[in-house]
C-alpha atoms as a PDB file:
ATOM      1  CA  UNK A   1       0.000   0.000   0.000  1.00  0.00           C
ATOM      2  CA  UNK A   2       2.946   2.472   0.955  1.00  0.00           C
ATOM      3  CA  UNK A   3       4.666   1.600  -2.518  1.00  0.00           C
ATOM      4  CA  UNK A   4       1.633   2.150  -4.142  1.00  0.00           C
ATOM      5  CA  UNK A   5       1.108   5.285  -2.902  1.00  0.00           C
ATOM      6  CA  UNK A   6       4.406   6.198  -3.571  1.00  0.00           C
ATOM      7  CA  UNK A   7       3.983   5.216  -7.590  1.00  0.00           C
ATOM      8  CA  UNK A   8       1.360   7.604  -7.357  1.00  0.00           C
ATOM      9  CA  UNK A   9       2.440  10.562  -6.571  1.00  0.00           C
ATOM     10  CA  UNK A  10       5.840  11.041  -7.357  1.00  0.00           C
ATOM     11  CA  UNK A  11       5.147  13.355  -9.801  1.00  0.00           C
ATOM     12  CA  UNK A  12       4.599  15.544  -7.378  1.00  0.00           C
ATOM     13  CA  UNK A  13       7.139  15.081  -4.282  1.00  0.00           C
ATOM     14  CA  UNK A  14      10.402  13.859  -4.564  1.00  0.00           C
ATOM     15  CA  UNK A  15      10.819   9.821  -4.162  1.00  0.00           C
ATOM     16  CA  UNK A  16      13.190  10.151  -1.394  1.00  0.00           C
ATOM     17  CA  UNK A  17      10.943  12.727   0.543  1.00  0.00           C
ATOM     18  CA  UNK A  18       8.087  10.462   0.656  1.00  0.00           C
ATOM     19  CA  UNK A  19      10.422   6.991   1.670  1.00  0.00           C
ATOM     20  CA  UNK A  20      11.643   8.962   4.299  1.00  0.00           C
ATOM     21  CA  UNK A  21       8.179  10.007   5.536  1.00  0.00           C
ATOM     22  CA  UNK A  22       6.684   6.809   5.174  1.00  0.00           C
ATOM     23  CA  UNK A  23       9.233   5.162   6.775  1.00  0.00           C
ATOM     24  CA  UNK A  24      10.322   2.760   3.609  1.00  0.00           C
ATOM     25  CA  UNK A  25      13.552   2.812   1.856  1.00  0.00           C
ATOM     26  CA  UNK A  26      14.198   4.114  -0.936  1.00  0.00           C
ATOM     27  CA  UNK A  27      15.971   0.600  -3.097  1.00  0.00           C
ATOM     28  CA  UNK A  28      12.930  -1.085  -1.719  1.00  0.00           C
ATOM     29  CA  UNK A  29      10.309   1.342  -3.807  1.00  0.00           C
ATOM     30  CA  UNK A  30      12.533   0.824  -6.585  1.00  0.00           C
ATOM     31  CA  UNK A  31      12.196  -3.273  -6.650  1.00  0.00           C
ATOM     32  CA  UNK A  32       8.749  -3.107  -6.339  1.00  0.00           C
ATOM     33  CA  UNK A  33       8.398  -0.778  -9.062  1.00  0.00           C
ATOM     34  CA  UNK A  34       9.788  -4.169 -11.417  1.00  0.00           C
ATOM     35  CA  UNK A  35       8.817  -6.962  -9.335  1.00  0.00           C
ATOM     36  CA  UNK A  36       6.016  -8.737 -10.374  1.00  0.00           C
ATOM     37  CA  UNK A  37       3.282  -9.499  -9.069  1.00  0.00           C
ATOM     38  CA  UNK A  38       2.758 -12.342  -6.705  1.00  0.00           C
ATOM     39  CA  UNK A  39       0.861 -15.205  -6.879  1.00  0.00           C
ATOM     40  CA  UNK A  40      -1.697 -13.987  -4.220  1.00  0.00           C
ATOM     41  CA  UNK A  41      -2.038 -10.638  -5.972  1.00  0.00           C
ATOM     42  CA  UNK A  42      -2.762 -12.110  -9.237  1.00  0.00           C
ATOM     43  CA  UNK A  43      -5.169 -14.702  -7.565  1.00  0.00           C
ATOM     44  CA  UNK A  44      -7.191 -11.348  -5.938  1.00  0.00           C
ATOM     45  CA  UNK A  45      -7.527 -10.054  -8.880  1.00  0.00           C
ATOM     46  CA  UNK A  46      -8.526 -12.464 -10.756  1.00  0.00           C
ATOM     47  CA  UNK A  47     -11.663 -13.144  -8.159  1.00  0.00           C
ATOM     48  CA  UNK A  48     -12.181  -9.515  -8.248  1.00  0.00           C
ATOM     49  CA  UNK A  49     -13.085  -9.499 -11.834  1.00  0.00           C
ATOM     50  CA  UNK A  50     -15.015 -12.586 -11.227  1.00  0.00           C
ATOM     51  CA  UNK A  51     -16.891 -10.735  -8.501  1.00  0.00           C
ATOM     52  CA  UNK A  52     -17.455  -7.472 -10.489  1.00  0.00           C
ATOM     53  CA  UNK A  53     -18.834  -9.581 -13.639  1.00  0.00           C
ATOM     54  CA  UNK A  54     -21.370 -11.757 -11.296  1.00  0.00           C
ATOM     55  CA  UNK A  55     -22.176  -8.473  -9.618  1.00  0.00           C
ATOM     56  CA  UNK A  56     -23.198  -6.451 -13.174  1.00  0.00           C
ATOM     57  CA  UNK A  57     -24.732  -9.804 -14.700  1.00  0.00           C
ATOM     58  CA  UNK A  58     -27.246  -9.985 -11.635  1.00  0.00           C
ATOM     59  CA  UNK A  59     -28.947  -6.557 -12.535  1.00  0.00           C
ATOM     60  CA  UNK A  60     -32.776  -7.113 -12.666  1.00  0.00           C
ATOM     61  CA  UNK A  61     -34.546  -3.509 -13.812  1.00  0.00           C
END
């Protein structure tokens, strides 16, 4: 969550700035940033989608 909200806005504030004031380093952002993602994360989404589509095919007007 803190790496993603890093990603985010670091167009705005310096990287460094907000590792420092989140507490995370700095080389750790930066392996996230190419790491992919893990087998739990892709499983997640992948259910989330599932959810989503069950949720917008049960629409009754």
């Amino acid at each position: 969550m803190r790496f993603e909200f890093i990603a985010k806005h670091r167009e705005i504030w310096p990287v460094s700035w907000i590792c420092e004031a989140l507490a995370v380093s700095r080389s750790g952002f930066h392996a996230w940033l190419v790491r992919a993602p893990s087998v739990r994360a892709r499983s997640d989404e992948e259910f989330s989608a599932k959810v989503r589509a069950s949720f917008i095919s049960s629409y009754r007007p």
